[in-house]
C-alpha atoms as a PDB file:
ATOM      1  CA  UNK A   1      -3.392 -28.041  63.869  1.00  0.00           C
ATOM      2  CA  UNK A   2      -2.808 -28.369  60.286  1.00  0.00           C
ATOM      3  CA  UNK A   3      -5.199 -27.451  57.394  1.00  0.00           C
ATOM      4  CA  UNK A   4      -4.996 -29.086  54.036  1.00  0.00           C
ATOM      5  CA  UNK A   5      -7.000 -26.901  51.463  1.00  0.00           C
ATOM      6  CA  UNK A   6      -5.700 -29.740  48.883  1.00  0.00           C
ATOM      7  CA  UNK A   7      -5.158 -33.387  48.116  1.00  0.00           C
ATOM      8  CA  UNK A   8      -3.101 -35.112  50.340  1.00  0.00           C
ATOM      9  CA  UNK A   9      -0.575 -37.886  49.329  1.00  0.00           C
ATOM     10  CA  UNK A  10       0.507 -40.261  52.119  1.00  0.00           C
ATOM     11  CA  UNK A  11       3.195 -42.536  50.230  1.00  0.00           C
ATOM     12  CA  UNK A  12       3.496 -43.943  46.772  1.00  0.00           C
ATOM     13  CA  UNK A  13       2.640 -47.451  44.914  1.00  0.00           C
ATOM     14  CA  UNK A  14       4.679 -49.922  46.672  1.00  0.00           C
ATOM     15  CA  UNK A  15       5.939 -47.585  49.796  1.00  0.00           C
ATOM     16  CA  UNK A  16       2.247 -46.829  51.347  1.00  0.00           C
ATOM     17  CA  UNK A  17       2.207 -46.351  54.925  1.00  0.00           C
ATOM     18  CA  UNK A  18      -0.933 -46.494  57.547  1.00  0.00           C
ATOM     19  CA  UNK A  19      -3.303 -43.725  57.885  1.00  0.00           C
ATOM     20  CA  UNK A  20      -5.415 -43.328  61.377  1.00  0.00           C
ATOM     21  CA  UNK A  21      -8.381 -40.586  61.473  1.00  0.00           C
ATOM     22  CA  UNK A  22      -9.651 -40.179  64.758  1.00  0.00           C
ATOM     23  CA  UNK A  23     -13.705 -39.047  65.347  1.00  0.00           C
ATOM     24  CA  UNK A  24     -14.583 -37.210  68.369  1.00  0.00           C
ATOM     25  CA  UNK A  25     -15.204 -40.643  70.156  1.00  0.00           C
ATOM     26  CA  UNK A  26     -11.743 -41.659  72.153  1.00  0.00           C
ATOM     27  CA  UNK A  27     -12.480 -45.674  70.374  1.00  0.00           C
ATOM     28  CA  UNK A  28     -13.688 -44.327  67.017  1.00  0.00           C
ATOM     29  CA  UNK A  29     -11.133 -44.161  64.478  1.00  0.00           C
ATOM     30  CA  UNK A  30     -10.821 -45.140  60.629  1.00  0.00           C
ATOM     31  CA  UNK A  31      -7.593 -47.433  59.457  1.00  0.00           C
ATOM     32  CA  UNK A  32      -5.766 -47.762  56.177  1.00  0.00           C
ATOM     33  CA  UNK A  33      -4.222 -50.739  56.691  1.00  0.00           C
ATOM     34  CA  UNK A  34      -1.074 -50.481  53.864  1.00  0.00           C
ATOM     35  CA  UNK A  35       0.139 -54.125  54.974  1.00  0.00           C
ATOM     36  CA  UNK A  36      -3.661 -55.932  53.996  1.00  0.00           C
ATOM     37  CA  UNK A  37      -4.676 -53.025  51.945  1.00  0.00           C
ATOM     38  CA  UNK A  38      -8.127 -52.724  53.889  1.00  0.00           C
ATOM     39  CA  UNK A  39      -9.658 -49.903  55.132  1.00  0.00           C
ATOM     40  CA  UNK A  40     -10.562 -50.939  58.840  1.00  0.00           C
ATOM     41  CA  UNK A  41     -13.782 -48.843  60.867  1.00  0.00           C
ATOM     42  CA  UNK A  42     -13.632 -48.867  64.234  1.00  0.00           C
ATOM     43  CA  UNK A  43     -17.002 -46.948  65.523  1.00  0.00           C
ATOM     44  CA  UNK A  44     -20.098 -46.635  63.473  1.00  0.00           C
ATOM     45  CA  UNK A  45     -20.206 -46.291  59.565  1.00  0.00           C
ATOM     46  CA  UNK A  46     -22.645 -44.039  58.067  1.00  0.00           C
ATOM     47  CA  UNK A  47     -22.424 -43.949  53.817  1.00  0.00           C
ATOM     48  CA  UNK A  48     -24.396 -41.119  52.192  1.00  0.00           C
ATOM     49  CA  UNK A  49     -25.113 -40.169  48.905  1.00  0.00           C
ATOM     50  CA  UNK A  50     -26.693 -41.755  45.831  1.00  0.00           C
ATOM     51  CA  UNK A  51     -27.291 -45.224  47.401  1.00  0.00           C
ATOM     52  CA  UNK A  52     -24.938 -47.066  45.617  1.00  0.00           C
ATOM     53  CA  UNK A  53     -21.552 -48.372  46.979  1.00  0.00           C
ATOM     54  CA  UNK A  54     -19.073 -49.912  44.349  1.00  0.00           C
ATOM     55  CA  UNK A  55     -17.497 -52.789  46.089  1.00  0.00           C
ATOM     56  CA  UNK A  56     -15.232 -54.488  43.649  1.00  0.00           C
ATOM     57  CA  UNK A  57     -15.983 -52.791  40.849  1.00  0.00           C
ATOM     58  CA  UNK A  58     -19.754 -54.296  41.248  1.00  0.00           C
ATOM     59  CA  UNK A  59     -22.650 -51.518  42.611  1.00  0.00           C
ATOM     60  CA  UNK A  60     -24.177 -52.777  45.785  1.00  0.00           C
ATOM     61  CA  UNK A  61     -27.520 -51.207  46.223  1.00  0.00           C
ATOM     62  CA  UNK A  62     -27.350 -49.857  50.050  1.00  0.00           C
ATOM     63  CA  UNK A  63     -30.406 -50.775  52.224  1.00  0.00           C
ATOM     64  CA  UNK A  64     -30.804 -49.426  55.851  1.00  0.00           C
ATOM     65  CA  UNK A  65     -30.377 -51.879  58.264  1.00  0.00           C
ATOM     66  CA  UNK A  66     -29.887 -52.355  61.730  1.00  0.00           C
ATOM     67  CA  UNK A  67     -27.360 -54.860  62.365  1.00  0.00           C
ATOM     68  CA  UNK A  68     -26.529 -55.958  65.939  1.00  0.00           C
ATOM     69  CA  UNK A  69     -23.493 -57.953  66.670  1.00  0.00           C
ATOM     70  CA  UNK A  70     -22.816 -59.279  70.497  1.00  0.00           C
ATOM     71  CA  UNK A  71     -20.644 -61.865  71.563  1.00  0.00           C
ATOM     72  CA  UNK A  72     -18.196 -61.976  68.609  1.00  0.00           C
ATOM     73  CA  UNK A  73     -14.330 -62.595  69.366  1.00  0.00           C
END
């Protein structure tokens, strides 16, 4: 298994590629998408820290929810 003590570079503006990293769960993974430029979460999504997520270059104040989704195609 490799160790990266330093930044890693995957690609370059224009020639990105995808990036999977897989949690200990065999369905929980996290997706850089390079073709829609999203950042997909598959599995639950915990953000720590200050409280404040930038989305868009706008802070979102960060409020704990529970949010439960069933039936959704």
């Amino acid at each position: 298994m490799p160790l990266f003590e330093n930044d890693i570079t995957v690609g370059s503006t224009g020639t990105g590629h995808d990036v999977k990293f897989f949690g200990d769960g065999n369905s929980n993974y996290m997706l850089w998408d390079e073709s829609s430029n999203l950042l997909d979460v598959y599995g639950d999504i915990r953000i720590g820290g200050t409280g404040v997520l930038k989305v868009g270059g706008v802070n979102a104040k960060l409020l704990e929810i529970d949010v439960n989704v069933q039936g959704v195609a």
